[in-house]
N, C-alpha and C. Protein backbone atom coordinates (compact mmCIF):
# COMPACT_ATOMS: atom_id res chain seq x y z
N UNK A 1 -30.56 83.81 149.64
CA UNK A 1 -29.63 84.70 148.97
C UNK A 1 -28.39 83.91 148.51
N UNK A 2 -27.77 83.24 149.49
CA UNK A 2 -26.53 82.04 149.02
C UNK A 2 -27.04 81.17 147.65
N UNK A 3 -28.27 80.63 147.27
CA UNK A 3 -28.24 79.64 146.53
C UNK A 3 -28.41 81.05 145.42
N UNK A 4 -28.93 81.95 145.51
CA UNK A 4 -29.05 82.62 144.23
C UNK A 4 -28.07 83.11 143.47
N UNK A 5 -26.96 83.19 144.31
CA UNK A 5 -25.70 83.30 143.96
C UNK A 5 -24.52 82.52 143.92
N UNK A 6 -25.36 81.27 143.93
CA UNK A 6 -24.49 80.61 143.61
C UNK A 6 -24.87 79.65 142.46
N UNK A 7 -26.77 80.04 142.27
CA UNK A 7 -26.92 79.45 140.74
C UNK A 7 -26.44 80.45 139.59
N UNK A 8 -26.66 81.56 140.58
CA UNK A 8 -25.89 82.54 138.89
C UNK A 8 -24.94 82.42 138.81
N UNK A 9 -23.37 82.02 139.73
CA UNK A 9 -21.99 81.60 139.25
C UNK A 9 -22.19 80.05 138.86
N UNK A 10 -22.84 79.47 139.02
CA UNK A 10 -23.01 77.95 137.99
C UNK A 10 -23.59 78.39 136.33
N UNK A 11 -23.98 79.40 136.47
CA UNK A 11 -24.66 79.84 135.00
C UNK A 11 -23.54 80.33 134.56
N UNK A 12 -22.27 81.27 134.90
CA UNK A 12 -21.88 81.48 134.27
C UNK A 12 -20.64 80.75 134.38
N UNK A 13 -20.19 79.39 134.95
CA UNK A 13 -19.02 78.70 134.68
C UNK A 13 -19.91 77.92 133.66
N UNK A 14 -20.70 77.30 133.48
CA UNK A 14 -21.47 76.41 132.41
C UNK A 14 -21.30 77.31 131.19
N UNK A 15 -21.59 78.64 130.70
CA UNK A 15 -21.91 79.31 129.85
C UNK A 15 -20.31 79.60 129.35
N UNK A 16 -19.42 79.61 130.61
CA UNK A 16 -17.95 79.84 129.99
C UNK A 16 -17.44 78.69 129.37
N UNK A 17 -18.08 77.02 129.53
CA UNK A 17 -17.32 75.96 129.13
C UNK A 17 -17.94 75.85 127.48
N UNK A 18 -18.86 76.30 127.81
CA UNK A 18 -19.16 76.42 125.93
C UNK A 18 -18.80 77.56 125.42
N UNK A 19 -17.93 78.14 125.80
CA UNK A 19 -17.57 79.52 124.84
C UNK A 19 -16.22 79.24 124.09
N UNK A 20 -16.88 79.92 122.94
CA UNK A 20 -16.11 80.03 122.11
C UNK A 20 -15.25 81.11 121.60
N UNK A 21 -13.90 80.73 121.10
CA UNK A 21 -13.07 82.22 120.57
C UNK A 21 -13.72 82.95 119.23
N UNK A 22 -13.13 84.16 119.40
CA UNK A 22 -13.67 84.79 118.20
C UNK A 22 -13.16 83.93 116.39
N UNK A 23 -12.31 83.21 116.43
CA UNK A 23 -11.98 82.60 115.50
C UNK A 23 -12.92 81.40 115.17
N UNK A 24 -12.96 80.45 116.42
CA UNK A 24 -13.56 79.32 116.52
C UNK A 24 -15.14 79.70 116.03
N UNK A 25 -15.79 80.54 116.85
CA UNK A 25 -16.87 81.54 115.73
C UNK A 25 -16.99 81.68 114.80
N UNK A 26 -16.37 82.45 114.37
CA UNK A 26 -16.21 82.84 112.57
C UNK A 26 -15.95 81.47 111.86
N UNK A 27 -15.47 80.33 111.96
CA UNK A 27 -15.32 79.03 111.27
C UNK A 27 -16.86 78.20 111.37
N UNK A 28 -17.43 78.49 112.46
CA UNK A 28 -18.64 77.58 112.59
C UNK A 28 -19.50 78.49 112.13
N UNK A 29 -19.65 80.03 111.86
CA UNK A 29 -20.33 80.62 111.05
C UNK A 29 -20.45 80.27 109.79
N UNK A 30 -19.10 80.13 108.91
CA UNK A 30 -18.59 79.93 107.80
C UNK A 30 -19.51 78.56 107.54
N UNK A 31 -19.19 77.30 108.74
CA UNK A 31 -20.06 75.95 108.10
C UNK A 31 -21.46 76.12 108.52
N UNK A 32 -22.62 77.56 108.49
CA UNK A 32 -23.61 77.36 108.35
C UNK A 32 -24.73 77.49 109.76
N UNK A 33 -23.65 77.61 110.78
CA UNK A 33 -24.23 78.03 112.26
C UNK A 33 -24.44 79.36 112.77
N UNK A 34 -25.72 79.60 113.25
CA UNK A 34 -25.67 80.76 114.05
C UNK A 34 -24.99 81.18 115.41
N UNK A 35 -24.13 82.19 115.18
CA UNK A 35 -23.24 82.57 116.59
C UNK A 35 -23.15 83.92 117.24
N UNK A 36 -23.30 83.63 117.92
CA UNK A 36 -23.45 84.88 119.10
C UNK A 36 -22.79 85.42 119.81
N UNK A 37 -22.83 86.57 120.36
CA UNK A 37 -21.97 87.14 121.67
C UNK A 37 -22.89 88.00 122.22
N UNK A 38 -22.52 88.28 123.73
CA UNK A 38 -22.99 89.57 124.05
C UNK A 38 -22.37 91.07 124.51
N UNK A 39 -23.15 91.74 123.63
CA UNK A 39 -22.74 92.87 123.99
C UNK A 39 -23.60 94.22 125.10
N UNK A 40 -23.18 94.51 126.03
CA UNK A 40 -23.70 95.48 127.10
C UNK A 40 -25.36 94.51 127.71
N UNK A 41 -25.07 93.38 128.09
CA UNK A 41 -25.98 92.37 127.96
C UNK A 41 -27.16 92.18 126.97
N UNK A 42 -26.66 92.39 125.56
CA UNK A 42 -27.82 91.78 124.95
C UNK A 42 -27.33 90.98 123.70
N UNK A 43 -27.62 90.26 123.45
CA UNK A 43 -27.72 88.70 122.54
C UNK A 43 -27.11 89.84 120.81
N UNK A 44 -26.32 89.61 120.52
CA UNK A 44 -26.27 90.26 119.43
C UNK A 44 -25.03 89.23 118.41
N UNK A 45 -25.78 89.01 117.14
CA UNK A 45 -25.37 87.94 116.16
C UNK A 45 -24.14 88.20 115.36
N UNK A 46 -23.16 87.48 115.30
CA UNK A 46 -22.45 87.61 114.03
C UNK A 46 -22.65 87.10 113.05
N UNK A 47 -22.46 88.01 111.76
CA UNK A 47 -22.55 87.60 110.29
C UNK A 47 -21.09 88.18 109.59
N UNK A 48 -20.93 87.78 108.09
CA UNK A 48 -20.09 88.32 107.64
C UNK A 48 -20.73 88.51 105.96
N UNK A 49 -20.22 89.22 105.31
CA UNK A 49 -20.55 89.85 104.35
C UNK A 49 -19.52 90.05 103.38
N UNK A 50 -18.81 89.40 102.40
CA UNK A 50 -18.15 89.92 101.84
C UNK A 50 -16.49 89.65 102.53
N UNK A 51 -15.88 90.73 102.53
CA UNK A 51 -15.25 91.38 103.59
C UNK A 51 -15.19 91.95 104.99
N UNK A 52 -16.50 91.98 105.53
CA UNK A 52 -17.20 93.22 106.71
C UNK A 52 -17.49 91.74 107.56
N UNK A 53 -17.45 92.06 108.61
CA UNK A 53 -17.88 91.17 109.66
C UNK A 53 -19.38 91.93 110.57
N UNK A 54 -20.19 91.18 110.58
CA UNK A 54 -21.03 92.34 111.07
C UNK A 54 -21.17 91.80 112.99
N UNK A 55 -22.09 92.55 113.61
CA UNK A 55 -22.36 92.50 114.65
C UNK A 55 -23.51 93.13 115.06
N UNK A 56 -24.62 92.13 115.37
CA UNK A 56 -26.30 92.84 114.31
C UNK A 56 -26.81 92.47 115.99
N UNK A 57 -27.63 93.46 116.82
CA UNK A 57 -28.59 92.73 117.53
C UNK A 57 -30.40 93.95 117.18
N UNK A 58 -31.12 93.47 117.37
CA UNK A 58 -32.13 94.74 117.13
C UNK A 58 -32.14 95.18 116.02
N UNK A 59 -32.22 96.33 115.87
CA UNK A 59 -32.03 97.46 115.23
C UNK A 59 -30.34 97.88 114.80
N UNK A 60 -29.95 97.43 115.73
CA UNK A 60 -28.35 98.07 115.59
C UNK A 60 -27.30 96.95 114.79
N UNK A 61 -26.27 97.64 114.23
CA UNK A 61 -25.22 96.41 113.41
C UNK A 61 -24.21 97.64 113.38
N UNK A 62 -23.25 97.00 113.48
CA UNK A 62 -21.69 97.29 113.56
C UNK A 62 -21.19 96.10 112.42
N UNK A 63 -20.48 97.57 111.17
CA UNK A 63 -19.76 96.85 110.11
C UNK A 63 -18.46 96.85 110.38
N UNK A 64 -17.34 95.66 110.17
CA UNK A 64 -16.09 95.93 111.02
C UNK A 64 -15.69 95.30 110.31
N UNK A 65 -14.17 95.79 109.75
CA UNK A 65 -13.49 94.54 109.12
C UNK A 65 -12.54 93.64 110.32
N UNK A 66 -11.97 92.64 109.83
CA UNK A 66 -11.76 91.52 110.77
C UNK A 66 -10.68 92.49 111.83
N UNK A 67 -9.66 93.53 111.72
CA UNK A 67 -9.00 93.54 112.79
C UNK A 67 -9.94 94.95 114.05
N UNK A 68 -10.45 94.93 112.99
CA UNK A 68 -11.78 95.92 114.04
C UNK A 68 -12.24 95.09 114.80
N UNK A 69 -12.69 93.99 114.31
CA UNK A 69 -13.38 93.00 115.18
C UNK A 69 -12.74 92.40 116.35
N UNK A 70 -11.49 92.22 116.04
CA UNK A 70 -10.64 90.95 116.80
C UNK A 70 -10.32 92.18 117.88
N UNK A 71 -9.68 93.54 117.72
CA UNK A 71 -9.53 95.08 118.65
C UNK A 71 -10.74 94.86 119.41
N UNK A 72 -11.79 94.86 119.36
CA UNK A 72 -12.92 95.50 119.94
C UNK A 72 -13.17 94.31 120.68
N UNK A 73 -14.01 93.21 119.79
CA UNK A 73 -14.58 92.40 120.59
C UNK A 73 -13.95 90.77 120.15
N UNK A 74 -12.48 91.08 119.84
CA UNK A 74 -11.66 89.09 120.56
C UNK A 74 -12.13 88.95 121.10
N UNK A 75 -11.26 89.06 122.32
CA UNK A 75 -11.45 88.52 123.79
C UNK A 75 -12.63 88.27 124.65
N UNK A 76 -13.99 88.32 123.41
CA UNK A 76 -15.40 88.26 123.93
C UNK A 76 -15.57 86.94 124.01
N UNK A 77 -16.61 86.15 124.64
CA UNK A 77 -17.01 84.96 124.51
C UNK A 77 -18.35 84.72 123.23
N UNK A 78 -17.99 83.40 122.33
CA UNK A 78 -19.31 83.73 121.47
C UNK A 78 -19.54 82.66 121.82
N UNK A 79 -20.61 82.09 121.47
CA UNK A 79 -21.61 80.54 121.80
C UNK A 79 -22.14 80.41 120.40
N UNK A 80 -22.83 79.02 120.06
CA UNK A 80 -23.58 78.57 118.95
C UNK A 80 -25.25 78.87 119.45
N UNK A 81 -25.96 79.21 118.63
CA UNK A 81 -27.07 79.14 119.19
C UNK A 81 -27.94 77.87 118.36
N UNK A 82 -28.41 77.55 119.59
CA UNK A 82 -28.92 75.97 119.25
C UNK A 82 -30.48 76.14 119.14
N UNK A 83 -30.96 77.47 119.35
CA UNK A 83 -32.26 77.73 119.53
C UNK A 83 -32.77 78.53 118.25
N UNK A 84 -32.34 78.29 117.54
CA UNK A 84 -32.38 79.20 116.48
C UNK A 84 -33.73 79.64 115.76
N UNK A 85 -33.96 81.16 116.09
CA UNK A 85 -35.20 81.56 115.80
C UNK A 85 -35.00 82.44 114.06
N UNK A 86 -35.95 82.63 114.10
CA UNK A 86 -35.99 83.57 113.09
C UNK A 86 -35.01 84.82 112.80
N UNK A 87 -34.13 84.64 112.44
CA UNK A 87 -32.77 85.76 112.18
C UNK A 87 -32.81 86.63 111.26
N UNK A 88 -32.88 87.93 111.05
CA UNK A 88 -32.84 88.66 109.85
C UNK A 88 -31.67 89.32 109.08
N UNK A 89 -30.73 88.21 108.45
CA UNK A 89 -29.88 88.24 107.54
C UNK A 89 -29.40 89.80 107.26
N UNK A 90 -28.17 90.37 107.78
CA UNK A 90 -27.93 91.59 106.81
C UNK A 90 -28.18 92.08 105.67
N UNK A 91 -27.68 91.19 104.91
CA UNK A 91 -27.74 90.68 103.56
C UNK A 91 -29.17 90.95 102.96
N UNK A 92 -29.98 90.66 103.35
CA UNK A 92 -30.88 90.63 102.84
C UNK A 92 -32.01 91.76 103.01
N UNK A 93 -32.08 92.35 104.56
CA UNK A 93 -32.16 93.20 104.86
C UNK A 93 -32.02 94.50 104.24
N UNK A 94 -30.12 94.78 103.54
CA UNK A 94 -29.48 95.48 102.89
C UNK A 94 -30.14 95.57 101.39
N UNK A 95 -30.79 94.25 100.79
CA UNK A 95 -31.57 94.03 100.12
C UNK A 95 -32.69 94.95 99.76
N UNK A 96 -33.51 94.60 101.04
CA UNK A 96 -34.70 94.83 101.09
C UNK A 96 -34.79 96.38 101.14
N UNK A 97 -34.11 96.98 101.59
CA UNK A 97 -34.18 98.57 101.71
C UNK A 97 -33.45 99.52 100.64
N UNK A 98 -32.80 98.32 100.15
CA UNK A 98 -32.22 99.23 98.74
C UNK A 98 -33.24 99.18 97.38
N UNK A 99 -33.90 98.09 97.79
CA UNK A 99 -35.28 97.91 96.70
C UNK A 99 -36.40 99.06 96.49
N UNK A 100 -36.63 99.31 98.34
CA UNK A 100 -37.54 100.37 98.57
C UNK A 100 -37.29 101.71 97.82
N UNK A 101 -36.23 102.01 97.61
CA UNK A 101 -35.69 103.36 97.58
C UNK A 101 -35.63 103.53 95.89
């Protein structure tokens, strides 16, 4: 029971030394990286659009402009994701369903 709890507080001092601010985010988005946060524990991506900052995991996305964002979820931790799978672009998405119709 001790080591299990004490690999999950090594997981999350490791996971805090790579975190990033919500600013520091949005700049490494900007040069082309995928970035993340979590929300109610699940992996959910930032994008931006325009003006709108999004906040996409699943099914679900939250359109926010930047002081919505920085209110709600600043003080969140985001990370780079280095594993980068197959992502489905708002953008394009927004695309794809306005075509259908």
């Amino acid at each position: 029971m001790f080591l299990q709890k004490l690999s999950i507080l090594w997981y999350y001092i490791v996971m805090n030394e790579n975190a990033l601010t919500l600013n520091e985010a949005i700049e490494l988005y900007k040069n082309g990286h995928q970035v993340y946060t979590y929300i109610q524990s699940r992996k959910t991506y930032l994008f931006l659009i325009k003006d709108k900052y999004i906040l996409k995991n699943g099914e679900t996305a939250l359109y926010l402009t930047y002081k919505e964002l920085d209110e709600l979820f600043g003080k969140a931790n985001y990370f780079e994701d280095e594993n980068v799978e197959e992502i489905v672009d708002p953008l394009k998405d927004q695309e794809y369903y306005s075509w259908r119709q």
